[in-house]
C-alpha atoms as a PDB file:
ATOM      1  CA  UNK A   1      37.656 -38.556 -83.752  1.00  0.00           C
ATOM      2  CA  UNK A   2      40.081 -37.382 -80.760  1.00  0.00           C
ATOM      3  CA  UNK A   3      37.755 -36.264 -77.805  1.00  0.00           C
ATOM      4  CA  UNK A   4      37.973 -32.085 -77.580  1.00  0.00           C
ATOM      5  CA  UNK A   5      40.559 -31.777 -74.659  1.00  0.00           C
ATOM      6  CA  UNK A   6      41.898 -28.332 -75.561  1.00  0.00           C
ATOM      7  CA  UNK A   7      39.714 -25.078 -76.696  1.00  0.00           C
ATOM      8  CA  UNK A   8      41.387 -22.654 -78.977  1.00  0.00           C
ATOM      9  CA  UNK A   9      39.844 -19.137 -79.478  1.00  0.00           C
ATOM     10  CA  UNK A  10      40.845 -15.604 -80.516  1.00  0.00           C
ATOM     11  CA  UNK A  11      40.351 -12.487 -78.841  1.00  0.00           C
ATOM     12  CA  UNK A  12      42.173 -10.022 -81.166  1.00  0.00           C
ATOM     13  CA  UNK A  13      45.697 -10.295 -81.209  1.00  0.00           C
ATOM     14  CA  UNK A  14      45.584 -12.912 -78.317  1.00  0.00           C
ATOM     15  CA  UNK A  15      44.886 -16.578 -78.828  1.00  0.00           C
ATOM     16  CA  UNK A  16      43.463 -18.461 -75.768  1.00  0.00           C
ATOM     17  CA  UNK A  17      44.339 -21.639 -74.735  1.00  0.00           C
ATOM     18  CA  UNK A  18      41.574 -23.299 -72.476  1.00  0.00           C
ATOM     19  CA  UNK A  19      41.710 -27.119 -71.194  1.00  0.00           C
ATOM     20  CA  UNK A  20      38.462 -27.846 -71.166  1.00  0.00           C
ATOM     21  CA  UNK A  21      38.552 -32.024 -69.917  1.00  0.00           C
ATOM     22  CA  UNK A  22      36.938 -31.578 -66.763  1.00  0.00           C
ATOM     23  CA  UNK A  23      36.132 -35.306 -65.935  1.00  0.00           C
ATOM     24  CA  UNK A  24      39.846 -35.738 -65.924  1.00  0.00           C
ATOM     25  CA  UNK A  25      40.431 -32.296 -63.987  1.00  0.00           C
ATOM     26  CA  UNK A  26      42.610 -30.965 -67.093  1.00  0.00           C
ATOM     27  CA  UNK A  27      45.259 -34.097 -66.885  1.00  0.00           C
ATOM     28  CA  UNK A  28      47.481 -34.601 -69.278  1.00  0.00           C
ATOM     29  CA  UNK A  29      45.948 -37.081 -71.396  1.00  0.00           C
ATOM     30  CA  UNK A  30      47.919 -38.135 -75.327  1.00  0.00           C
ATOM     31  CA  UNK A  31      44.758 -35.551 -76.373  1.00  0.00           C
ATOM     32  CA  UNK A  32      46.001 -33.068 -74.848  1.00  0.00           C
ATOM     33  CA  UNK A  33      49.169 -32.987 -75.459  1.00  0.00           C
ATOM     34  CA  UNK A  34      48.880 -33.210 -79.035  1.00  0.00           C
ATOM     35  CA  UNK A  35      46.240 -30.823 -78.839  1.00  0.00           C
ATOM     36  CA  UNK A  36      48.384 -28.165 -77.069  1.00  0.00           C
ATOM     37  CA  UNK A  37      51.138 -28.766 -78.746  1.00  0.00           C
ATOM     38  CA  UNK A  38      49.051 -27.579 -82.291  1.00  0.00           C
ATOM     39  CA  UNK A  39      47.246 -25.085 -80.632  1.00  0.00           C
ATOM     40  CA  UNK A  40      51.269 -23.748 -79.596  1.00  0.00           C
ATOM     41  CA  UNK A  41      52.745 -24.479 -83.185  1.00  0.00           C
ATOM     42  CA  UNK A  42      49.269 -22.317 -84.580  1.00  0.00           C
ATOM     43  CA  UNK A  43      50.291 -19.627 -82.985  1.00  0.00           C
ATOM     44  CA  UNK A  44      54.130 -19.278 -83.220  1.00  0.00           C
ATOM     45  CA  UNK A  45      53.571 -19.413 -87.044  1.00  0.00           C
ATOM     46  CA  UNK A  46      50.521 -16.824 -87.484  1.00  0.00           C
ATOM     47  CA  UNK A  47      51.480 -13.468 -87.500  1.00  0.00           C
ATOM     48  CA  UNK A  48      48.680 -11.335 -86.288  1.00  0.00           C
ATOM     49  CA  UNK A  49      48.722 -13.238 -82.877  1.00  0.00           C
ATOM     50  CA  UNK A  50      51.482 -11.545 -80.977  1.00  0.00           C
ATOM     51  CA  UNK A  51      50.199 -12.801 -77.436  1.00  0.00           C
ATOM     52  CA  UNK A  52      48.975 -16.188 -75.898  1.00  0.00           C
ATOM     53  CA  UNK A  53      46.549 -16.408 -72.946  1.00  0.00           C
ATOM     54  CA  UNK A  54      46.332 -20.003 -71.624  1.00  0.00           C
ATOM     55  CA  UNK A  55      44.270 -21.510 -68.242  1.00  0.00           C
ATOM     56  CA  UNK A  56      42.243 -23.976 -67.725  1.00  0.00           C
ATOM     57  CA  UNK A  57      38.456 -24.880 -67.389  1.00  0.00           C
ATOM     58  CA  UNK A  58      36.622 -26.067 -64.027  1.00  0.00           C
ATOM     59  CA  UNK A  59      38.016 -26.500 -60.589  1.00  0.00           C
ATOM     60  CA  UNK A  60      41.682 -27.170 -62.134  1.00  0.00           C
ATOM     61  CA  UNK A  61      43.970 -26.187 -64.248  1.00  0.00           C
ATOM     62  CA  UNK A  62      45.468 -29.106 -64.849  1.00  0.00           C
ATOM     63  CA  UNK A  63      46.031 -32.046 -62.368  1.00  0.00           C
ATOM     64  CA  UNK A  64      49.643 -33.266 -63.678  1.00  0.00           C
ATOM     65  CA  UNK A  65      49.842 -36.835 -65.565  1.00  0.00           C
ATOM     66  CA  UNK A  66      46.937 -38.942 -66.757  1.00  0.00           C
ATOM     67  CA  UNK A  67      47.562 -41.789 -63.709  1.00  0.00           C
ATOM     68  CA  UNK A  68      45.108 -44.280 -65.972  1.00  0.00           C
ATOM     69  CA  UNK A  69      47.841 -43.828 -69.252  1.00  0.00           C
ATOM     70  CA  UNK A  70      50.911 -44.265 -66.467  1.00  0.00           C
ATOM     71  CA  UNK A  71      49.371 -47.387 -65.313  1.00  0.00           C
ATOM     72  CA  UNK A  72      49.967 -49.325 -68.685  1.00  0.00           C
ATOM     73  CA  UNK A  73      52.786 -47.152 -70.191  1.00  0.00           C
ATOM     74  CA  UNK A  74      55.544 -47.106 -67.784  1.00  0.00           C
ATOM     75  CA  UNK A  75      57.967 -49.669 -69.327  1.00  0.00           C
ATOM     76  CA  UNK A  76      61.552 -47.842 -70.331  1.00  0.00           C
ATOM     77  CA  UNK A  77      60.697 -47.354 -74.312  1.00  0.00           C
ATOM     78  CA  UNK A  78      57.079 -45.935 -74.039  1.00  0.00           C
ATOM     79  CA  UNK A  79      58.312 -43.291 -71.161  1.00  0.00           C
ATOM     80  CA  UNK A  80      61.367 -42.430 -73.736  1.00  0.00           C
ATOM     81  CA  UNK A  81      58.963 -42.446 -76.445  1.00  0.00           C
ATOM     82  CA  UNK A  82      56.393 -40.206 -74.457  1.00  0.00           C
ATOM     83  CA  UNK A  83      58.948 -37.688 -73.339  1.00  0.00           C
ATOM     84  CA  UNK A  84      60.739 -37.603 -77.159  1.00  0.00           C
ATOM     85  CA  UNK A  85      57.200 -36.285 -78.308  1.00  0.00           C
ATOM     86  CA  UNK A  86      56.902 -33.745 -75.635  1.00  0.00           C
ATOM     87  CA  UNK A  87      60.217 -32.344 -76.666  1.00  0.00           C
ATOM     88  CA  UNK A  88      58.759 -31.774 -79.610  1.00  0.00           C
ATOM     89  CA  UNK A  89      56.428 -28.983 -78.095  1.00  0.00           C
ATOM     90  CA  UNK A  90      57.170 -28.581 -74.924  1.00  0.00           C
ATOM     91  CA  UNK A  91      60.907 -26.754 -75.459  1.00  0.00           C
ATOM     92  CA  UNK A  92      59.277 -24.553 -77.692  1.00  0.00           C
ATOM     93  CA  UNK A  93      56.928 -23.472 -75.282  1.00  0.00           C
ATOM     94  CA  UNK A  94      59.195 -23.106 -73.046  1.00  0.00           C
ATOM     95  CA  UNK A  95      61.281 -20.553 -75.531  1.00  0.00           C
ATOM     96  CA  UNK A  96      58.081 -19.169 -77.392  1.00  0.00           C
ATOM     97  CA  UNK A  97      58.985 -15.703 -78.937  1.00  0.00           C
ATOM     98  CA  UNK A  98      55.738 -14.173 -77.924  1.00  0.00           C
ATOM     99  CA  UNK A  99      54.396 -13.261 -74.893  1.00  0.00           C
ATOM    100  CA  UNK A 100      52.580 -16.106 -72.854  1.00  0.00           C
ATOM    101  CA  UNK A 101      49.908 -15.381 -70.038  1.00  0.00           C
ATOM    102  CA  UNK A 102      48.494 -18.084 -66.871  1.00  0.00           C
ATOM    103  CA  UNK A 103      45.778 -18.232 -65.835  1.00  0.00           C
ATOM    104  CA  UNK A 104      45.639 -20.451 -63.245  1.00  0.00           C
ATOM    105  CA  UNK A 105      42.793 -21.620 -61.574  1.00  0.00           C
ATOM    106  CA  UNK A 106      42.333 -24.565 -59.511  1.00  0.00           C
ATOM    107  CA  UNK A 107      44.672 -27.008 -58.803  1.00  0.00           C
ATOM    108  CA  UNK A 108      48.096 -26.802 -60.895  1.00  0.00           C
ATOM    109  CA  UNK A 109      49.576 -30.509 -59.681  1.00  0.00           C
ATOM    110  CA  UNK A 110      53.023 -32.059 -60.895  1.00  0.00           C
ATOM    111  CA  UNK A 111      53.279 -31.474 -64.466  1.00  0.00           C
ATOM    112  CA  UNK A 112      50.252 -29.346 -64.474  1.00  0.00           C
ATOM    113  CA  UNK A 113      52.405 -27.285 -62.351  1.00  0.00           C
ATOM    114  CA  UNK A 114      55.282 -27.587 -64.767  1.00  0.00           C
ATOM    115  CA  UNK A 115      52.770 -26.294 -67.656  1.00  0.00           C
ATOM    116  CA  UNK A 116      52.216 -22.868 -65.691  1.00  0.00           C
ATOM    117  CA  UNK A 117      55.434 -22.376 -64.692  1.00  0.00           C
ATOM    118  CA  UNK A 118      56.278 -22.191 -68.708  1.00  0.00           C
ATOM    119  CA  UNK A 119      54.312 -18.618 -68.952  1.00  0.00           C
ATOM    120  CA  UNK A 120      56.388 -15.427 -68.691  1.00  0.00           C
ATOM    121  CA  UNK A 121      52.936 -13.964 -66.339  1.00  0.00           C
ATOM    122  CA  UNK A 122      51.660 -16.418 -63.575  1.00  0.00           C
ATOM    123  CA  UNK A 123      48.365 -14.955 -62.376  1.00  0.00           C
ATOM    124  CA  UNK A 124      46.803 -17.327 -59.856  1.00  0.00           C
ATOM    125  CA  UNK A 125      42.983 -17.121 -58.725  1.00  0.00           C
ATOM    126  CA  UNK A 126      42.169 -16.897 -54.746  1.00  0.00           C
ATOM    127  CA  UNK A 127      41.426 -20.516 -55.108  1.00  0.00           C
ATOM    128  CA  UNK A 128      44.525 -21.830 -56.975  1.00  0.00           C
ATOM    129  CA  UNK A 129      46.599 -24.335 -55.029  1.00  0.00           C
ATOM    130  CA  UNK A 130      50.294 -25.526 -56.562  1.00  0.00           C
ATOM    131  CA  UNK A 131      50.844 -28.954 -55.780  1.00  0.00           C
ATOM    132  CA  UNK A 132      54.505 -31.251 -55.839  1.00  0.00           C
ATOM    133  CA  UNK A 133      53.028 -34.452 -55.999  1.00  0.00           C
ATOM    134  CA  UNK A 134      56.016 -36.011 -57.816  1.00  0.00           C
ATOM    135  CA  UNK A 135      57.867 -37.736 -55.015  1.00  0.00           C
ATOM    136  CA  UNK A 136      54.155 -39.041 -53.679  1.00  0.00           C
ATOM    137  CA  UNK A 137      53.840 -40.668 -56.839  1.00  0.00           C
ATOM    138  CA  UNK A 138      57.406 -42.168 -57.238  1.00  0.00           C
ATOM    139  CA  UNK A 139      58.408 -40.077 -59.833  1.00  0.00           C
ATOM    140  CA  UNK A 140      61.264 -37.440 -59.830  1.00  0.00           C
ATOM    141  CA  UNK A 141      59.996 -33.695 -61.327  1.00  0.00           C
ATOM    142  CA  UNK A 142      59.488 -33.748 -64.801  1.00  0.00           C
ATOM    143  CA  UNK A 143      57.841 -31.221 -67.735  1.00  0.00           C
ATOM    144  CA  UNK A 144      60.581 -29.099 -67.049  1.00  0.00           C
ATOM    145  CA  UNK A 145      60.194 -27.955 -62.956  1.00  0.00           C
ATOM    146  CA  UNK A 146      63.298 -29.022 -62.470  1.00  0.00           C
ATOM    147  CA  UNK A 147      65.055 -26.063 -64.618  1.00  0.00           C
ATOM    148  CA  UNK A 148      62.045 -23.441 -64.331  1.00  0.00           C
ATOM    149  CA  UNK A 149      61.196 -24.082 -60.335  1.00  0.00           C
ATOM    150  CA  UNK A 150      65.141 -22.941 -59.323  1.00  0.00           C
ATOM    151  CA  UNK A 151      65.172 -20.515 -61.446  1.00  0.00           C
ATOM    152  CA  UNK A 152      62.074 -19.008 -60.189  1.00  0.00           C
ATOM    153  CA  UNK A 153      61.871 -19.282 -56.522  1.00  0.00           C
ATOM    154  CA  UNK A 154      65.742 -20.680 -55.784  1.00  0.00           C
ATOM    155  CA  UNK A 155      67.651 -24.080 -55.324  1.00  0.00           C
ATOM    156  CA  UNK A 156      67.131 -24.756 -51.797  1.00  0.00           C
ATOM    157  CA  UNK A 157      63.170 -23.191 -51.457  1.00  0.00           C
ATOM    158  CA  UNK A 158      62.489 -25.671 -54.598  1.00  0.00           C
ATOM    159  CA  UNK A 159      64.212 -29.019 -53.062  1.00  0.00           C
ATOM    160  CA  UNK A 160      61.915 -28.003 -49.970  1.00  0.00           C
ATOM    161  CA  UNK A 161      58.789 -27.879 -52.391  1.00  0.00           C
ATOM    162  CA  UNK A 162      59.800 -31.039 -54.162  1.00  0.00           C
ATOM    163  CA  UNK A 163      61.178 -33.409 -51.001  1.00  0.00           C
ATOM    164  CA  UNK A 164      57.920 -32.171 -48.094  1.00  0.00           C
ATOM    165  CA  UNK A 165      55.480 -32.927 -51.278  1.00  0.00           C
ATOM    166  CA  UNK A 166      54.627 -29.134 -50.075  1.00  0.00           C
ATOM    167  CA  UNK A 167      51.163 -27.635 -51.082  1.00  0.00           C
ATOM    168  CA  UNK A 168      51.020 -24.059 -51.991  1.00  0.00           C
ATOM    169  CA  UNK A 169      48.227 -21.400 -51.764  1.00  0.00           C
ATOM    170  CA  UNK A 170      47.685 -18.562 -54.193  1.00  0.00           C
ATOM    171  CA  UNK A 171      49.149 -15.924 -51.741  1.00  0.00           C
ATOM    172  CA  UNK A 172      52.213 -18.082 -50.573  1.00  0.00           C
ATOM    173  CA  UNK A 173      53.021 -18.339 -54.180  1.00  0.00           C
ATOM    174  CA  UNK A 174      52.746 -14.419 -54.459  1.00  0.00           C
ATOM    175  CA  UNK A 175      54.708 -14.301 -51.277  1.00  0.00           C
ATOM    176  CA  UNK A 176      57.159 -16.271 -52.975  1.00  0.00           C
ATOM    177  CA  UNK A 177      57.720 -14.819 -56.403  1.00  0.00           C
ATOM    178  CA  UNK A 178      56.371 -17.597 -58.160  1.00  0.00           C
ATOM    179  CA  UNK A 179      52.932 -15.739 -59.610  1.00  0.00           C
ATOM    180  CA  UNK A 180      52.616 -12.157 -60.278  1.00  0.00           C
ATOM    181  CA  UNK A 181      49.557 -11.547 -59.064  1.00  0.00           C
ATOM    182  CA  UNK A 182      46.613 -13.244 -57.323  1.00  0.00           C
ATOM    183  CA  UNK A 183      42.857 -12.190 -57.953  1.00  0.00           C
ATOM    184  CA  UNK A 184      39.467 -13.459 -56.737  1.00  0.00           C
ATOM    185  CA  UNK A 185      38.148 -16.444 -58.980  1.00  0.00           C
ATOM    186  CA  UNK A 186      35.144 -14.555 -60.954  1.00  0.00           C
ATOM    187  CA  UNK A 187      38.240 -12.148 -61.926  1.00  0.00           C
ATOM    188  CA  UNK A 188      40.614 -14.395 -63.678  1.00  0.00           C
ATOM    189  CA  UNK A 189      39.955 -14.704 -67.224  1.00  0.00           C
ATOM    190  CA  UNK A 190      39.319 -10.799 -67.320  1.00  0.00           C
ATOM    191  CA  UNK A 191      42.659  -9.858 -65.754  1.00  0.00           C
ATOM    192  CA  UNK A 192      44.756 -12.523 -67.791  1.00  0.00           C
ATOM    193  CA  UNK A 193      42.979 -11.773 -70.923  1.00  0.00           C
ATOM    194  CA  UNK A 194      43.819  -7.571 -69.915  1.00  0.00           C
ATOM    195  CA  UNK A 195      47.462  -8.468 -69.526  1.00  0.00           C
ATOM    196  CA  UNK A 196      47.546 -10.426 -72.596  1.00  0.00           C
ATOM    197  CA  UNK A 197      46.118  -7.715 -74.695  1.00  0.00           C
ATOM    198  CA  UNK A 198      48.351  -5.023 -72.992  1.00  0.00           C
ATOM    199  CA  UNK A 199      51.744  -7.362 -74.023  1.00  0.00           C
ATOM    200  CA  UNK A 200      50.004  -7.760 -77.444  1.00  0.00           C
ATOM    201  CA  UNK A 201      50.365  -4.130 -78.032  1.00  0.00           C
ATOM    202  CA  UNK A 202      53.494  -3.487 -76.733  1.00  0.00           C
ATOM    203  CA  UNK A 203      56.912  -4.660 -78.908  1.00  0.00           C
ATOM    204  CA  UNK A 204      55.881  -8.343 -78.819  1.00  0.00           C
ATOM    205  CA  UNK A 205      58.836  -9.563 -81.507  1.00  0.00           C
ATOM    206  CA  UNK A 206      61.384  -7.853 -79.142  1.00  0.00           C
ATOM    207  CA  UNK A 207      59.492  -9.474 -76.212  1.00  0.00           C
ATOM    208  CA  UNK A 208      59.975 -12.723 -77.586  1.00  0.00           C
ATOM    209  CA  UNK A 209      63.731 -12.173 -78.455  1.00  0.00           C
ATOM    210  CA  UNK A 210      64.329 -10.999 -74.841  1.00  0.00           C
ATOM    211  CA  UNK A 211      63.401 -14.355 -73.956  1.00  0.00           C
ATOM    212  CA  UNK A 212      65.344 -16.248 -75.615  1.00  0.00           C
ATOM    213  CA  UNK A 213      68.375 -14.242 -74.728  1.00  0.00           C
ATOM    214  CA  UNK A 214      67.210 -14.257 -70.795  1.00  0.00           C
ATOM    215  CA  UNK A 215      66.872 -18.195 -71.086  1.00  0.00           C
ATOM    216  CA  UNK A 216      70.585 -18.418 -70.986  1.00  0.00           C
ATOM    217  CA  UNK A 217      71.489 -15.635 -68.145  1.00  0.00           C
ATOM    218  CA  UNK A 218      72.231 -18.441 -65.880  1.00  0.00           C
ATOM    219  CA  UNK A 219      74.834 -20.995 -67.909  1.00  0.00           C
ATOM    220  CA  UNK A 220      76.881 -17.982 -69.259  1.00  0.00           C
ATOM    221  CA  UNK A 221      79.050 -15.893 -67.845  1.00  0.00           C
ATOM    222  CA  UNK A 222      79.584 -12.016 -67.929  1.00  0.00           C
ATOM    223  CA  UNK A 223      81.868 -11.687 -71.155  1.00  0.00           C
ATOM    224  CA  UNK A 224      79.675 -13.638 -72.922  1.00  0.00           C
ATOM    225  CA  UNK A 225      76.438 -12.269 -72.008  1.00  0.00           C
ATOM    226  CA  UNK A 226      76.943  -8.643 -72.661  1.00  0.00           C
ATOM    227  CA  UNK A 227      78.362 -10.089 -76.461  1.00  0.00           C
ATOM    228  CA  UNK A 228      74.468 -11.569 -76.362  1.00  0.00           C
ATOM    229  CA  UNK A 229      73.253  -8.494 -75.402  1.00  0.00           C
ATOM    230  CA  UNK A 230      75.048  -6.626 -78.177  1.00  0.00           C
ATOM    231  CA  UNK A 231      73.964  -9.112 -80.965  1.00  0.00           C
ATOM    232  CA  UNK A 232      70.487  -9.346 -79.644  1.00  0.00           C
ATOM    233  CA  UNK A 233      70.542  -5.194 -79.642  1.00  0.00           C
ATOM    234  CA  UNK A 234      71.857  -5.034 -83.054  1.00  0.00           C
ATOM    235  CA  UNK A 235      68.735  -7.559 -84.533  1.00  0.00           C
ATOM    236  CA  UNK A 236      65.517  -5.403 -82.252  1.00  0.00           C
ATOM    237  CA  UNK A 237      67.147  -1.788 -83.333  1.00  0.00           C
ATOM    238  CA  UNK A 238      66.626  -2.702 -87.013  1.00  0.00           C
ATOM    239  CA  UNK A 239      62.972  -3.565 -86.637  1.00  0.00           C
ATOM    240  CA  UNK A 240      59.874  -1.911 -87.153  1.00  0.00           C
ATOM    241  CA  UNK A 241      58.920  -2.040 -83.206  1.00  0.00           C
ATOM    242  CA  UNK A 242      62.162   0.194 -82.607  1.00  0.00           C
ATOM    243  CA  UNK A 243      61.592   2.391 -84.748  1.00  0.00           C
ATOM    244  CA  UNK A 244      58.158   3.155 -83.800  1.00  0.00           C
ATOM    245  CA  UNK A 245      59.201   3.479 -79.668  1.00  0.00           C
ATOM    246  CA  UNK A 246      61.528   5.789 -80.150  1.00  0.00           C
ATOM    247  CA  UNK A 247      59.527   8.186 -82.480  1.00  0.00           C
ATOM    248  CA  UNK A 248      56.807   7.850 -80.451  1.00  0.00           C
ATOM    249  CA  UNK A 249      59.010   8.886 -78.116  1.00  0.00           C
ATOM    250  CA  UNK A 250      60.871  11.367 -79.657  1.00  0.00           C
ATOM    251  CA  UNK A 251      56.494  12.902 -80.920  1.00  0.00           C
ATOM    252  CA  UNK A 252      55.715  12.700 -77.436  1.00  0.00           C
ATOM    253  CA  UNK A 253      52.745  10.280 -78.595  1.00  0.00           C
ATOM    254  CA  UNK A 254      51.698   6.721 -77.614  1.00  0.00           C
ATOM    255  CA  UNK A 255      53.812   3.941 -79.854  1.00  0.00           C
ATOM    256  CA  UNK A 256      51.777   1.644 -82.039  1.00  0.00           C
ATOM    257  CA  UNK A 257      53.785  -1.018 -82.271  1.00  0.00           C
ATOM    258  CA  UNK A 258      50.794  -3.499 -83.828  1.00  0.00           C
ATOM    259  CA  UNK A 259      50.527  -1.086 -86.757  1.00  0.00           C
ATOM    260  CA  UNK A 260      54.312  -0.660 -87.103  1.00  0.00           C
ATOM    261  CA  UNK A 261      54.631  -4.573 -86.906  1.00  0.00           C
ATOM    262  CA  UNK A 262      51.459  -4.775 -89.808  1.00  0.00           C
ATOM    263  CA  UNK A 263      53.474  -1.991 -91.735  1.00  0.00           C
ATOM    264  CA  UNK A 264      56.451  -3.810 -91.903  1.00  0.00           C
ATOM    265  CA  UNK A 265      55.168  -7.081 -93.317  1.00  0.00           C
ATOM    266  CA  UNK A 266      53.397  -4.966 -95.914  1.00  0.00           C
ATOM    267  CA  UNK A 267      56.521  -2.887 -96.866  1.00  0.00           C
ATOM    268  CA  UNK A 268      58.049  -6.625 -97.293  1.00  0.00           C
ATOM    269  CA  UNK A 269      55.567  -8.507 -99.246  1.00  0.00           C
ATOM    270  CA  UNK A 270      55.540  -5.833-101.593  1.00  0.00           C
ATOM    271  CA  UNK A 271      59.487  -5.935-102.227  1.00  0.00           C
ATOM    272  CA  UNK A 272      59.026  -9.054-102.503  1.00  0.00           C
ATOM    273  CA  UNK A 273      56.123  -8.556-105.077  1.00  0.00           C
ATOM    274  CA  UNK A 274      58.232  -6.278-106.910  1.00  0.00           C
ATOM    275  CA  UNK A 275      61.395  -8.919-106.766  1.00  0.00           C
ATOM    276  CA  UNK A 276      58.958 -11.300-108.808  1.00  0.00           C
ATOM    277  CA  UNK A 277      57.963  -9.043-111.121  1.00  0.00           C
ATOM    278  CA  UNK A 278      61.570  -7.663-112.071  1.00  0.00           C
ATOM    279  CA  UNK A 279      62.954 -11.913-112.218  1.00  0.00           C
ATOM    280  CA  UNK A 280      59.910 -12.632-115.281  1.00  0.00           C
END
């Protein structure tokens, strides 16, 4: 039986992700891989978890490639073979259509780094550091920094990051853009676990369609975009979540876009009840 490298609990609407292989500082063993990549696929395909909280356990949050599994699997077909299995998660966490909170605490090195940069909230504890590491190992940026860091702190600050092997603290990666906030230690899980629950009550289907469409704001042009925009408009002002804003709105009261959402599915299954019963 696979060692437990990745703990998956609930805490209403929000599933937590916690790395919990301390001996290896959170590295990115096979385990846990395939254990985060079930733990993502769990909670893309249940319905009543409309947020994801993930961080890791112990003095890091994860500490980038497992050096002992690079040692003997470096030849061209097992790295090709590695990285065609991460695809299989990995893009989809990187385009998951729900709302995805860091915590980071510790040290986030190399890929570790790459796994926090994947969550639409960075929170970072007084004690996090963000760590390169790549170019000190021999390897070029991998687990996607090389599309997310640009994107998220610029072309020319990220070569700087990647080529000085630079070491970040917490507040120079607040200073920077690249978290959204930075609390003391004992604070984390309730602050990421708070702003987890408060995107797991807002519109979290239009949340997650946002980010698809946002994903491409930097290959397409203008013309193009806005015709996104429009299509994208068209799908979230026909769902439940839309029409629950704007009479809450419109009722001056606060929107409940969970019940809305739980409303819907009900209002479908039993059409769909009713659909069976009229075919017999």
């Amino acid at each position: 039986m696979n060692e437990k490298h990745v703990d998956v609990s609930r805490d209403g609407a929000v599933q937590v992700i916690r790395f919990v292989n301390e001996k290896s500082r959170n590295s990115m063993t096979a385990e846990m891989r395939e254990q985060l990549g079930a733990a993502l696929a769990a909670a893309a395909q249940d319905d009543e978890i409309r947020a994801v909280y993930i961080t890791g356990q112990g003095k890091a949050f994860c500490a980038g490639g497992d050096l002992h599994m690079l040692k003997g699997n470096s030849d061209p077909w097992a790295v090709h073979k590695r990285f065609r299995l991460l695809s299989r998660w990995f893009l989809s966490y990187l385009q998951f259509e729900k709302p995805v909170v860091v915590g980071v605490n510790g040290f986030a090195v190399g890929g570790g780094m790459g796994l926090a940069m994947g969550g639409d909230v960075i929170i970072a504890s007084e004690s996090a550091k963000f760590m390169a590491a790549f170019f000190r190992l021999g390897v070029i940026p991998d687990i996607g920094m090389m599309y997310t860091l640009p994107r998220l702190i610029g072309l020319a600050r990220a070569k700087r990051f990647f080529f000085m092997n630079e070491t970040l603290s917490a507040r120079e990666a607040y200073d920077i853009g690249l978290v959204s906030r930075v609390v003391p230690d004992d604070e984390l899980d309730k602050e990421c676990l708070k702003q987890a629950q408060r995107l797991a009550s807002g519109p979290a289907t239009v949340m997650g369609l946002s980010k698809l469409l946002l994903a491409r704001t930097f290959e397409t042009g203008l013309n193009d975009m806005f015709l996104i925009e429009g299509l994208g408009q068209s799908l979230a002002q026909s769902s439940d979540e839309f029409h629950e804003g704007l009479d809450a709105l419109l009722e001056q009261r606060p929107p409940d876009f969970v019940g809305a959402t739980q409303r819907g599915r009900n209002k479908a299954k039993g059409k769909a009840a009713d659909a069976s019963k009229a075919g017999k």
